[in-house]
PDB file of N, CA and C in Angstrom:
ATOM      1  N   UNK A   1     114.931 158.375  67.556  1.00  0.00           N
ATOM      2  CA  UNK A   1     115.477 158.099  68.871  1.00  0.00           C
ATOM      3  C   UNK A   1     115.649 159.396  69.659  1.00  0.00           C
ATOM      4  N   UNK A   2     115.866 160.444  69.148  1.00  0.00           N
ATOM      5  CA  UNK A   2     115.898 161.983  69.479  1.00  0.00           C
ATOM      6  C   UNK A   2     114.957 162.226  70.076  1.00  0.00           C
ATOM      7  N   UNK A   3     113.852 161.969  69.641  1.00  0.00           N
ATOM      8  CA  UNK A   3     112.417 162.019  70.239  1.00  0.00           C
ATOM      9  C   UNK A   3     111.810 161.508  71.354  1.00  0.00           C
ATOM     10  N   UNK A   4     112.868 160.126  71.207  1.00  0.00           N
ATOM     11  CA  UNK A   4     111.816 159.849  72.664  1.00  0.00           C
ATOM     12  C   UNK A   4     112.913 159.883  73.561  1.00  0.00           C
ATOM     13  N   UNK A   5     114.247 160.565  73.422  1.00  0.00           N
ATOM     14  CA  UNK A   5     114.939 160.977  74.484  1.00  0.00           C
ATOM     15  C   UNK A   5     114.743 162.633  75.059  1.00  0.00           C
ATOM     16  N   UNK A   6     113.862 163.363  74.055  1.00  0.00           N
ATOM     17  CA  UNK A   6     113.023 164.644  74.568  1.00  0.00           C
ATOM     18  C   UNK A   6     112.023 164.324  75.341  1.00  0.00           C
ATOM     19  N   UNK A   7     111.206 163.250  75.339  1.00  0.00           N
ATOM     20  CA  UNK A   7     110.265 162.501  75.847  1.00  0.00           C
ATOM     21  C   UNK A   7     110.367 162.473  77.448  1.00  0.00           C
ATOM     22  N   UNK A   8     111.740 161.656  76.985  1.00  0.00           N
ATOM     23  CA  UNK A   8     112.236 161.059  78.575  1.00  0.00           C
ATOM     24  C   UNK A   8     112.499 162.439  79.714  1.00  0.00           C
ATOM     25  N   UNK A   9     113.625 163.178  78.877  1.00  0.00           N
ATOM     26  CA  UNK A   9     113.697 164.439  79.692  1.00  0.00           C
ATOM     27  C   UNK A   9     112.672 165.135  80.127  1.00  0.00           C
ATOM     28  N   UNK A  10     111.437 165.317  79.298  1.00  0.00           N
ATOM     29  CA  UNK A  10     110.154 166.227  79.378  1.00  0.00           C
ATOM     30  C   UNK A  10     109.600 165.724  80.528  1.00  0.00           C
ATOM     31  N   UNK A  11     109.379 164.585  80.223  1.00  0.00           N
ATOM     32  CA  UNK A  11     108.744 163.536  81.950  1.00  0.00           C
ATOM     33  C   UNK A  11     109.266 163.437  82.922  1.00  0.00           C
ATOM     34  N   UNK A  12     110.765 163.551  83.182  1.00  0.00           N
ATOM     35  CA  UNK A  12     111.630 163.828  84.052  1.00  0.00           C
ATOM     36  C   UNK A  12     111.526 165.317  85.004  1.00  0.00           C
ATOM     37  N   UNK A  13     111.395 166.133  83.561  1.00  0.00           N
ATOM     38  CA  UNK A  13     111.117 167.451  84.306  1.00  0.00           C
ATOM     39  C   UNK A  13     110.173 167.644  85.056  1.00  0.00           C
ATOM     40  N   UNK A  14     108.988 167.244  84.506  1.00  0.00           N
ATOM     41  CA  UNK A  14     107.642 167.757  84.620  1.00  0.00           C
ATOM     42  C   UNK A  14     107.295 166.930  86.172  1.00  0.00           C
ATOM     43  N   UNK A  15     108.071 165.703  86.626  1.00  0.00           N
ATOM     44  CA  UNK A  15     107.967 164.906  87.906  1.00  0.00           C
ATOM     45  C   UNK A  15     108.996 165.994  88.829  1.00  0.00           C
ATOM     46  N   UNK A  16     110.084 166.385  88.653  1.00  0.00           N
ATOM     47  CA  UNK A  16     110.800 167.691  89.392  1.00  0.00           C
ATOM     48  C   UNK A  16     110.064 168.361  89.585  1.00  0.00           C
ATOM     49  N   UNK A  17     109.356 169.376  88.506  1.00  0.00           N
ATOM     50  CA  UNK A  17     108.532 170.426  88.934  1.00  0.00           C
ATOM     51  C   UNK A  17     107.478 170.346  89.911  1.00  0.00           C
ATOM     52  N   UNK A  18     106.944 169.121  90.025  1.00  0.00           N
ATOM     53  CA  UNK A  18     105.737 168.917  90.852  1.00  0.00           C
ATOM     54  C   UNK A  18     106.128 168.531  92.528  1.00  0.00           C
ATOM     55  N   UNK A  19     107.609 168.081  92.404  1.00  0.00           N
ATOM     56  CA  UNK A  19     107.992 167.809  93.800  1.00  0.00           C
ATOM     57  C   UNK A  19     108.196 168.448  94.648  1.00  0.00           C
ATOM     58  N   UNK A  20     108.963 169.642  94.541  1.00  0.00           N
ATOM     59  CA  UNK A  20     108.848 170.837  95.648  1.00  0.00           C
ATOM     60  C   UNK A  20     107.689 171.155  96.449  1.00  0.00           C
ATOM     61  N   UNK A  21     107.008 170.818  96.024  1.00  0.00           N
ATOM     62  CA  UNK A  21     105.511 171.422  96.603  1.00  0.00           C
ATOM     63  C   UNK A  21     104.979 170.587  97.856  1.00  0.00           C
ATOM     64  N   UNK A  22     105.331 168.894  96.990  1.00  0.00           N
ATOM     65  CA  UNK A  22     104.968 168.182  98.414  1.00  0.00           C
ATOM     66  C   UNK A  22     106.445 167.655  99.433  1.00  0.00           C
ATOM     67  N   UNK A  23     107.269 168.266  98.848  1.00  0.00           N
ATOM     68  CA  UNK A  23     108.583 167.879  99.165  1.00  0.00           C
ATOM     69  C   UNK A  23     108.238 167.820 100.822  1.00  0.00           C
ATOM     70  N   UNK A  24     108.067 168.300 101.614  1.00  0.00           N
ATOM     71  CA  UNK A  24     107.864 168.561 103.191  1.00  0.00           C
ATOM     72  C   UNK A  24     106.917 167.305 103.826  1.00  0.00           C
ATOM     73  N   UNK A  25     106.350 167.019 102.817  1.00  0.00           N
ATOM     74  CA  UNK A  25     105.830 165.929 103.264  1.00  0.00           C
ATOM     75  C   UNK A  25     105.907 164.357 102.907  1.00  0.00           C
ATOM     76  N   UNK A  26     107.190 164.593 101.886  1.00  0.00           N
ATOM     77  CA  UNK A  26     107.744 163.339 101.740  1.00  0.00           C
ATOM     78  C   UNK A  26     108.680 163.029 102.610  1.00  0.00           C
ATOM     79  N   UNK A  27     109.004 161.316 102.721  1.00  0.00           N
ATOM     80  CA  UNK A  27     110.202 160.983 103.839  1.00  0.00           C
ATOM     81  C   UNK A  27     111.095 159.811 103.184  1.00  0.00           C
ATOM     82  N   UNK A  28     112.234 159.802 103.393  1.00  0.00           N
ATOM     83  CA  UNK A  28     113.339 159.123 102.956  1.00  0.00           C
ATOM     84  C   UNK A  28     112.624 157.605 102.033  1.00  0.00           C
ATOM     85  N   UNK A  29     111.912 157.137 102.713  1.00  0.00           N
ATOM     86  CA  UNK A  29     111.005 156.065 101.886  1.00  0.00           C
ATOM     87  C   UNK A  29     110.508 156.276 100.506  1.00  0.00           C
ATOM     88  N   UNK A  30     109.977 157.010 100.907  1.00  0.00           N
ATOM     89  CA  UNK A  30     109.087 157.705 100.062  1.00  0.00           C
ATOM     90  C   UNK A  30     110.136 158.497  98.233  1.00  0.00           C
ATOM     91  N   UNK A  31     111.211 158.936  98.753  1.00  0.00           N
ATOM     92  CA  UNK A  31     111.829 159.570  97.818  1.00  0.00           C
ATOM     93  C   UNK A  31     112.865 158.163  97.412  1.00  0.00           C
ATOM     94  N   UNK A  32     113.039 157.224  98.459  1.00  0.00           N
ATOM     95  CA  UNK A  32     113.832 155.925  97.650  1.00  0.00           C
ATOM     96  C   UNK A  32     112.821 155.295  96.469  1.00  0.00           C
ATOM     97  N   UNK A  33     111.875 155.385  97.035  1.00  0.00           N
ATOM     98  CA  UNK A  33     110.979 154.400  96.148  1.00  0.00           C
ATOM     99  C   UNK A  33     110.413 155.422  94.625  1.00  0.00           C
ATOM    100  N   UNK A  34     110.573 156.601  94.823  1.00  0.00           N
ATOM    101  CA  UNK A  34     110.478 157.646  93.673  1.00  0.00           C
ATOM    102  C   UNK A  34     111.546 157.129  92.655  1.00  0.00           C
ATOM    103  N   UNK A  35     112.735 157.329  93.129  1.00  0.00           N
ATOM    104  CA  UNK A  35     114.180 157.053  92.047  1.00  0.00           C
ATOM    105  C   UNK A  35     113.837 155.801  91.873  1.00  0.00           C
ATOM    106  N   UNK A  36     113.313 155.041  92.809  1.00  0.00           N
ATOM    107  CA  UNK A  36     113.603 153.522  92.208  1.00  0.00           C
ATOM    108  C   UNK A  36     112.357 153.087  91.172  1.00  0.00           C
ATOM    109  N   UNK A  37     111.283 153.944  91.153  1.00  0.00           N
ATOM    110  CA  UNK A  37     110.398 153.568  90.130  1.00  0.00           C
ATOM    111  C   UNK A  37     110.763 154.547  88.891  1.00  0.00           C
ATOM    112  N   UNK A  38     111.657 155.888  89.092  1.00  0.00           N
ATOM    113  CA  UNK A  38     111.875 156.241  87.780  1.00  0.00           C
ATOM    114  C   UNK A  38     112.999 155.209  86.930  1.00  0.00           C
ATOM    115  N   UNK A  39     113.841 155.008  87.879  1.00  0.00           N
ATOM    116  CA  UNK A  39     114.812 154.271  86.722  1.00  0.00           C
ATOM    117  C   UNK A  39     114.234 152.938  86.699  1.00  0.00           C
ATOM    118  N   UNK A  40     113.560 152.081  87.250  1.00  0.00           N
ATOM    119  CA  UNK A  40     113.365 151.279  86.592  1.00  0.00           C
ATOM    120  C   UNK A  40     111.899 151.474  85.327  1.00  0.00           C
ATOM    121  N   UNK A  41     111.567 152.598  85.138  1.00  0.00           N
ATOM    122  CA  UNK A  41     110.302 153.087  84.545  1.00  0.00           C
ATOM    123  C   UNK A  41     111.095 153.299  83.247  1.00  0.00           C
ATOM    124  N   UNK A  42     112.601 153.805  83.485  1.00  0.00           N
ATOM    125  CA  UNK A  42     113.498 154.364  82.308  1.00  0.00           C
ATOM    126  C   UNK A  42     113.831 152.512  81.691  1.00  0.00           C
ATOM    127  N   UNK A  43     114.274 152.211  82.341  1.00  0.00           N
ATOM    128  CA  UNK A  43     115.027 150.791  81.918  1.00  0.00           C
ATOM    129  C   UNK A  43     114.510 150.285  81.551  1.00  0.00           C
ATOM    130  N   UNK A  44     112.586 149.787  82.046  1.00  0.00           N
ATOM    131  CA  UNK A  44     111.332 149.318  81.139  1.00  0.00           C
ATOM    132  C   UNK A  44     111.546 150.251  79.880  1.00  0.00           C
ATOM    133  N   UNK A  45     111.622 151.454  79.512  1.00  0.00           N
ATOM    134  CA  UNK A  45     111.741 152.128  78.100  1.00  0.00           C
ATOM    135  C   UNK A  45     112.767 151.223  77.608  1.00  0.00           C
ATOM    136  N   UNK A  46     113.681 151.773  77.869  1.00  0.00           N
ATOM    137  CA  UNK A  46     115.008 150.768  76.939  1.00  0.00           C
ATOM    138  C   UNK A  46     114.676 150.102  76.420  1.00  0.00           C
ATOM    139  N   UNK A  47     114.506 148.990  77.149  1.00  0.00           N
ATOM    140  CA  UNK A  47     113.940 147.162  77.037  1.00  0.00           C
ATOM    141  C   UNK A  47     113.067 147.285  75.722  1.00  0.00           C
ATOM    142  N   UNK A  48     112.088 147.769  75.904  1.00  0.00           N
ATOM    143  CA  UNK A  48     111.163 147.797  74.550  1.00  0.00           C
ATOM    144  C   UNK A  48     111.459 148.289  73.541  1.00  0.00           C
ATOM    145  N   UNK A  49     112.568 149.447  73.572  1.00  0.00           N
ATOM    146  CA  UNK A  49     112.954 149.943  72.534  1.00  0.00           C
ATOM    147  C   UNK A  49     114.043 149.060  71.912  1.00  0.00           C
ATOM    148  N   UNK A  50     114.616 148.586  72.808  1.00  0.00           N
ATOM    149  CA  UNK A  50     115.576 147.447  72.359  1.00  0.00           C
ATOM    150  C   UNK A  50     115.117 146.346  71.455  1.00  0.00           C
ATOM    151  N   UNK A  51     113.873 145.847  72.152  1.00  0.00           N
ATOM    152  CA  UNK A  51     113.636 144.561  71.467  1.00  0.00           C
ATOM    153  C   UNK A  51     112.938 145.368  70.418  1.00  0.00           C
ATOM    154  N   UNK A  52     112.212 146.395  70.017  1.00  0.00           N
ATOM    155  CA  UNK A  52     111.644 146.657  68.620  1.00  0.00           C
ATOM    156  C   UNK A  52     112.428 147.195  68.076  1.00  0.00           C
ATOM    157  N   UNK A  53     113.469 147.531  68.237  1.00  0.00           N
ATOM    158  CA  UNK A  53     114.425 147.729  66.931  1.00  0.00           C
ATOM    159  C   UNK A  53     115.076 146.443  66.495  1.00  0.00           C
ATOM    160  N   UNK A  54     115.060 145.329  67.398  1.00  0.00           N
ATOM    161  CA  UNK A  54     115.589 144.138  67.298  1.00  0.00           C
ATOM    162  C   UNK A  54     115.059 143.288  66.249  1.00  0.00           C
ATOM    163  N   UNK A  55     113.429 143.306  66.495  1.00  0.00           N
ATOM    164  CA  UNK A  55     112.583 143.252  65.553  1.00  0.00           C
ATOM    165  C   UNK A  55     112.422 143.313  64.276  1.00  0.00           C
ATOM    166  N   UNK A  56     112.406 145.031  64.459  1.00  0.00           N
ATOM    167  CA  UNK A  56     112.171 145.851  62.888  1.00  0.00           C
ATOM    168  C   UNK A  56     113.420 145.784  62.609  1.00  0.00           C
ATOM    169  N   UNK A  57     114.312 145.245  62.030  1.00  0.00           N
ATOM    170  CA  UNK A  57     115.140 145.480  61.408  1.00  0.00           C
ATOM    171  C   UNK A  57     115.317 144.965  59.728  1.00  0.00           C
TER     172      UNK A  57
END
């Protein structure tokens, strides 16, 4: 579980690092719909991890 919470952070970062650059040319839309596809991109993780440990047990 350690692992794919390095995972999560690593992908997190690596979407920060790339934003500055076009930051000037993003607009309020544009950065709602960013957060709103990461967390629900995070919450799709959960979900699956949920039900396969639910699973494998």
């Amino acid at each position: 579980m350690e692992a794919v919470h390095h995972m999560i952070v690593a992908a997190i970062l690596s979407l920060l690092l790339f934003t500055p650059g076009v930051e000037a040319k993003m607009t309020a839309g544009d950065v709602i719909a960013l957060i709103l596809g990461l967390v629900l991109g995070i919450l799709g993780i959960c979900a699956c991890l949920g039900y396969y440990a639910r699973t494998h047990q």
